[in-house]
PDB file of N, CA and C in Angstrom:
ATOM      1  N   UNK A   1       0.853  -1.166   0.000  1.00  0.00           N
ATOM      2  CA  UNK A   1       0.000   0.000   0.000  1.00  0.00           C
ATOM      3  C   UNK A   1       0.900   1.230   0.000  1.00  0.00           C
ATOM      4  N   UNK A   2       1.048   1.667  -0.684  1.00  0.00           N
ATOM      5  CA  UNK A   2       1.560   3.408  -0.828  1.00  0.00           C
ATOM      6  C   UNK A   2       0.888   4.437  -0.558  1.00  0.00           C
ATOM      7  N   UNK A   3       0.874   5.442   0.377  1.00  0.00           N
ATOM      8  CA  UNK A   3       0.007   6.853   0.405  1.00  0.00           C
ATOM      9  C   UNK A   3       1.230   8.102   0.202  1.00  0.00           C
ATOM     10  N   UNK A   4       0.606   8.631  -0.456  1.00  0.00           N
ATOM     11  CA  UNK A   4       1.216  10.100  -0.950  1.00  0.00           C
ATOM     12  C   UNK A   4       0.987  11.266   0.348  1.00  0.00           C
ATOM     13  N   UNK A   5       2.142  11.829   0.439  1.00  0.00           N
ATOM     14  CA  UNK A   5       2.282  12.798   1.813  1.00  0.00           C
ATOM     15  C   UNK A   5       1.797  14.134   1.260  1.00  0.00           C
ATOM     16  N   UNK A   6       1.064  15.118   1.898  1.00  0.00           N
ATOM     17  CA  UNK A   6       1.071  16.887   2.170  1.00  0.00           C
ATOM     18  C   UNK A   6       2.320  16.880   1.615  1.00  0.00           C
ATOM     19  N   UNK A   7       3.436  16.646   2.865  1.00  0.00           N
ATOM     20  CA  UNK A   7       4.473  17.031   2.565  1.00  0.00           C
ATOM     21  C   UNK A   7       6.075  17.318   1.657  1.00  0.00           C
ATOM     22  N   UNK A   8       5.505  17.637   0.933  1.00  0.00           N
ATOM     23  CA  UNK A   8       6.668  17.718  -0.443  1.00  0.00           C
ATOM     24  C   UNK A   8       6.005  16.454  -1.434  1.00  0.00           C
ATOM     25  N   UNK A   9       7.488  15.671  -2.072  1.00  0.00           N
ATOM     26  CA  UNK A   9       7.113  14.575  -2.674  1.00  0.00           C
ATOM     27  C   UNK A   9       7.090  12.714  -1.760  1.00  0.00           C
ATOM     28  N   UNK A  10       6.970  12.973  -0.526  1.00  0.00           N
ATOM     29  CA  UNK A  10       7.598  11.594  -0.004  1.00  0.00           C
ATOM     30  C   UNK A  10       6.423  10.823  -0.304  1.00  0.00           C
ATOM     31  N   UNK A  11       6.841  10.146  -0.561  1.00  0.00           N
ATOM     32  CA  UNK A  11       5.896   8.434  -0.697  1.00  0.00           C
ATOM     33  C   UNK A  11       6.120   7.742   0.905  1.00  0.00           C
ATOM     34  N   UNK A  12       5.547   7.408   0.759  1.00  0.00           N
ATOM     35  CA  UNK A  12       5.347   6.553   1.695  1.00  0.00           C
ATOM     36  C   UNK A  12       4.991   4.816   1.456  1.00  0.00           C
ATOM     37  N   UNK A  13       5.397   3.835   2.175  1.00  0.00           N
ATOM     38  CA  UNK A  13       5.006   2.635   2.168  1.00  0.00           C
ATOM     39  C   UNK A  13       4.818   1.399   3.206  1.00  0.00           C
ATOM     40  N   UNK A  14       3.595   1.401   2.923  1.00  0.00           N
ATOM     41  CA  UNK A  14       3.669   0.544   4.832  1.00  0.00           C
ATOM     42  C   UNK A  14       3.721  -0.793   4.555  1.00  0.00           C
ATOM     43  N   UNK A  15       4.163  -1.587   5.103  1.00  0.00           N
ATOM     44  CA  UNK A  15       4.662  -3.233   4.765  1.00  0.00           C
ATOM     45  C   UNK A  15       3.261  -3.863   5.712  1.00  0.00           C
ATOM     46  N   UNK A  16       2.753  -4.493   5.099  1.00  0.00           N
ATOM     47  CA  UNK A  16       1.987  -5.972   5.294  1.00  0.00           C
ATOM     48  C   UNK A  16       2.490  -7.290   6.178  1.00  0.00           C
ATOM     49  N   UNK A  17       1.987  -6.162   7.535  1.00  0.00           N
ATOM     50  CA  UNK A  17       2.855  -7.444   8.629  1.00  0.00           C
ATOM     51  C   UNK A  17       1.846  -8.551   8.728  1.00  0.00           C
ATOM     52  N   UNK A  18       0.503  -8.146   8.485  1.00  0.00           N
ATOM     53  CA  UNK A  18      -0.965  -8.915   8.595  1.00  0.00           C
ATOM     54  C   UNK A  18      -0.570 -10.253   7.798  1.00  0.00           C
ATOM     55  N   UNK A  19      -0.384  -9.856   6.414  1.00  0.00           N
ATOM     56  CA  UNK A  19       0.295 -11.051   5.459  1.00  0.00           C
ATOM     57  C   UNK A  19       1.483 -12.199   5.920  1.00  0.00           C
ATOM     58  N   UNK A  20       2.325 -11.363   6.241  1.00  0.00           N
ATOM     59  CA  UNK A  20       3.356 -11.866   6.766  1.00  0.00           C
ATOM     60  C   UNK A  20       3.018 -13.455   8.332  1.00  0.00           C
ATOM     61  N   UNK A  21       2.130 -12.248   9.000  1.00  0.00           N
ATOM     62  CA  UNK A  21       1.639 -13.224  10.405  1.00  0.00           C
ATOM     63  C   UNK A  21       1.121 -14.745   9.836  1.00  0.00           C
ATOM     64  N   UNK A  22       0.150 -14.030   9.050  1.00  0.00           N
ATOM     65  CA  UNK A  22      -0.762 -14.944   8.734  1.00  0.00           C
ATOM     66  C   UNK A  22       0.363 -16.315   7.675  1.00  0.00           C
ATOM     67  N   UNK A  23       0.853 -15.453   6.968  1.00  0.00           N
ATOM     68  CA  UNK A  23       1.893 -16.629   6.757  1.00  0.00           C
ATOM     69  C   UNK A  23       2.499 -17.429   7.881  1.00  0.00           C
ATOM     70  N   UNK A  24       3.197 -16.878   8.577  1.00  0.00           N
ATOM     71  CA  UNK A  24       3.822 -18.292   9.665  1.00  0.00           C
ATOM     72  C   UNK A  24       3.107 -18.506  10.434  1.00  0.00           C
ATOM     73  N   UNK A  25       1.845 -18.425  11.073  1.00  0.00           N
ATOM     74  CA  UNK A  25       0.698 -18.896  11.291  1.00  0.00           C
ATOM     75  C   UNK A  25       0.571 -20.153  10.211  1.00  0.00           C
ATOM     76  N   UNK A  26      -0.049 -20.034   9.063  1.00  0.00           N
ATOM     77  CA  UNK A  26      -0.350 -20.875   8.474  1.00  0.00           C
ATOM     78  C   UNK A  26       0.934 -22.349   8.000  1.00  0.00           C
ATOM     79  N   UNK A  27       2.318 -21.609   7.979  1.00  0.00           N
ATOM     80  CA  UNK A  27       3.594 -22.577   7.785  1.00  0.00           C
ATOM     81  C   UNK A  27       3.686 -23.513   9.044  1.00  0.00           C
ATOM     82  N   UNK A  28       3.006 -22.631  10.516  1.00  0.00           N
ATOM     83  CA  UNK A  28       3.166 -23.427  11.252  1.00  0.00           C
ATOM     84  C   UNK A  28       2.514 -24.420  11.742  1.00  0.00           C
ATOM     85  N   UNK A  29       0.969 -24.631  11.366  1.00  0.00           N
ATOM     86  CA  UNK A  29      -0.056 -25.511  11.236  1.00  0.00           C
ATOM     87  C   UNK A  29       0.219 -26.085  10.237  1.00  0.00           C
ATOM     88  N   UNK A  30       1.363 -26.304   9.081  1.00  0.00           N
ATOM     89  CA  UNK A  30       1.416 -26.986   8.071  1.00  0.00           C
ATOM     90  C   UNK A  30       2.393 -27.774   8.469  1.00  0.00           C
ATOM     91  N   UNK A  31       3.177 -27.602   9.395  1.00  0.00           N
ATOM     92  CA  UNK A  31       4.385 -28.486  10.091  1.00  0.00           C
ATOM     93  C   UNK A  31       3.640 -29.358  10.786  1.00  0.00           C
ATOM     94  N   UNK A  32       2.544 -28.814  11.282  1.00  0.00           N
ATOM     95  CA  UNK A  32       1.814 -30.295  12.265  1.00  0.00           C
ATOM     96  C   UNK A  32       1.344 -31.522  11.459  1.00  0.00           C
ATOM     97  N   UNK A  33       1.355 -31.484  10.101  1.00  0.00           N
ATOM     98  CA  UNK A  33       0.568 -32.140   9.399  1.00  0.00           C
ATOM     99  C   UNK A  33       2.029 -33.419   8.917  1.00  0.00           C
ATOM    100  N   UNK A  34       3.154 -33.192   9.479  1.00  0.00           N
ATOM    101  CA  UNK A  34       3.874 -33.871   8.831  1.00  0.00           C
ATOM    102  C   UNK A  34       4.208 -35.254   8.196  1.00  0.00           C
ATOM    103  N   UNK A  35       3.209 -35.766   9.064  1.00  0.00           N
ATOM    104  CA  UNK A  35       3.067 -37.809   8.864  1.00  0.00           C
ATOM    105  C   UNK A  35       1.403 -37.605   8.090  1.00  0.00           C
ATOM    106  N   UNK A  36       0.903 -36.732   7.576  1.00  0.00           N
ATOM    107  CA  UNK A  36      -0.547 -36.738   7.282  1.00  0.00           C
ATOM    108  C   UNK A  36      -0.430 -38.076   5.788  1.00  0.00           C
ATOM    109  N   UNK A  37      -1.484 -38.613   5.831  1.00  0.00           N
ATOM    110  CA  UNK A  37      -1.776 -39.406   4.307  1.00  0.00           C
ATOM    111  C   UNK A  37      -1.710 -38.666   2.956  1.00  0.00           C
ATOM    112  N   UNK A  38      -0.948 -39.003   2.352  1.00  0.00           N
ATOM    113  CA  UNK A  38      -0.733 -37.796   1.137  1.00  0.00           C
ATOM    114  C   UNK A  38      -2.250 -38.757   0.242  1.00  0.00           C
ATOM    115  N   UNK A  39      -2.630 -39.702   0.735  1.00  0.00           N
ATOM    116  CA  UNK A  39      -3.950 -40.571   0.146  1.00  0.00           C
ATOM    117  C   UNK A  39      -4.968 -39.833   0.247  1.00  0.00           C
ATOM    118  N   UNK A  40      -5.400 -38.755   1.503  1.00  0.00           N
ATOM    119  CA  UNK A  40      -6.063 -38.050   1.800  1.00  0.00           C
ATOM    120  C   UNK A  40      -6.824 -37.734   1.211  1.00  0.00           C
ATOM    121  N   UNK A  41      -8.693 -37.221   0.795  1.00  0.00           N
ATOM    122  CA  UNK A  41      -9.094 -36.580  -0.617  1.00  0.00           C
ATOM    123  C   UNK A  41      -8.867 -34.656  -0.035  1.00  0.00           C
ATOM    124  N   UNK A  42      -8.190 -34.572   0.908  1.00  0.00           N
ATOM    125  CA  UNK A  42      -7.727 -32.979   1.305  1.00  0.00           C
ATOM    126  C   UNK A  42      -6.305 -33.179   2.010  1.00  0.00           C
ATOM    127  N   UNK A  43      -5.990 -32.434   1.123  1.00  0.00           N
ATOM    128  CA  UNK A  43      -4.777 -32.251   1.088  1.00  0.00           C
ATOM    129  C   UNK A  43      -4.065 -31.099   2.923  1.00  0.00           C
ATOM    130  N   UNK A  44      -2.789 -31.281   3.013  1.00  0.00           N
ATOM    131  CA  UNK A  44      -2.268 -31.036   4.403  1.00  0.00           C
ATOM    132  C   UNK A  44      -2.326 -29.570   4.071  1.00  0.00           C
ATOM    133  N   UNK A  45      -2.074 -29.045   3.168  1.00  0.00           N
ATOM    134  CA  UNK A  45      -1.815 -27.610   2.757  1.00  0.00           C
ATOM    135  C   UNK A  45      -2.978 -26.636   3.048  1.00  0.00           C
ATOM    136  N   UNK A  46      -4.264 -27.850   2.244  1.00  0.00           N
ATOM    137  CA  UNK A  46      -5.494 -26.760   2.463  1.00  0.00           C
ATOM    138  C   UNK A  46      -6.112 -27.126   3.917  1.00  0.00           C
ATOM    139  N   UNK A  47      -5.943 -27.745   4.374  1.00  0.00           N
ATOM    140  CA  UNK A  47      -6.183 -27.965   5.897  1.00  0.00           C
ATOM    141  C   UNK A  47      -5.758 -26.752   6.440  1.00  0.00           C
ATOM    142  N   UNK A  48      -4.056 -26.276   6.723  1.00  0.00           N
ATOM    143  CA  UNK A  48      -3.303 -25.558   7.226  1.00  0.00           C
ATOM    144  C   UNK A  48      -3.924 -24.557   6.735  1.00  0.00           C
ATOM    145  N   UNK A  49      -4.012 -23.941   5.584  1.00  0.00           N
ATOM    146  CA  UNK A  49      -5.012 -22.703   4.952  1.00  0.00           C
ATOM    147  C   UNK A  49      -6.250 -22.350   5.572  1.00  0.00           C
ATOM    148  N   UNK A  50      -6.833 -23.585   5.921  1.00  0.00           N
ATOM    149  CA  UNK A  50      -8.585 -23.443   6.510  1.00  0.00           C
ATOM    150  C   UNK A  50      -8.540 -23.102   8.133  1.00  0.00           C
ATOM    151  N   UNK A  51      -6.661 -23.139   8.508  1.00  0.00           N
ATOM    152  CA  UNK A  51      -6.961 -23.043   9.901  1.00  0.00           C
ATOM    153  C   UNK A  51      -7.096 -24.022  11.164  1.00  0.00           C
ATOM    154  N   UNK A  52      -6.507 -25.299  10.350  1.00  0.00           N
ATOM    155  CA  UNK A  52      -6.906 -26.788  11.074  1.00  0.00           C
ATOM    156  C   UNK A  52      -5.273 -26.942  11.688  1.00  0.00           C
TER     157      UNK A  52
END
């Protein structure tokens, strides 16, 4: 996300820590899945995605 300042020309840019969380949040519920059945008809990935 970029916002444009009053002040002169500065840009501005704020980094996406939300994204970021939610990523190792989700990498880290995907580590629990490690012995899961890859036979499965749902997969370990979208589990970890849904929050399981």
């Amino acid at each position: 996300m970029t916002f444009n300042s009053f002040e002169g020309t500065r840009t501005f840019v704020l980094a996406d820590t939300n994204k970021d969380e939610e990523f190792v949040e989700e990498f880290n519920r995907l580590k629990t899945f490690a012995n899961f059945p890859s036979s499965s008809p749902v997969s370990a990935s979208t589990l970890a995605r849904a929050g399981f």
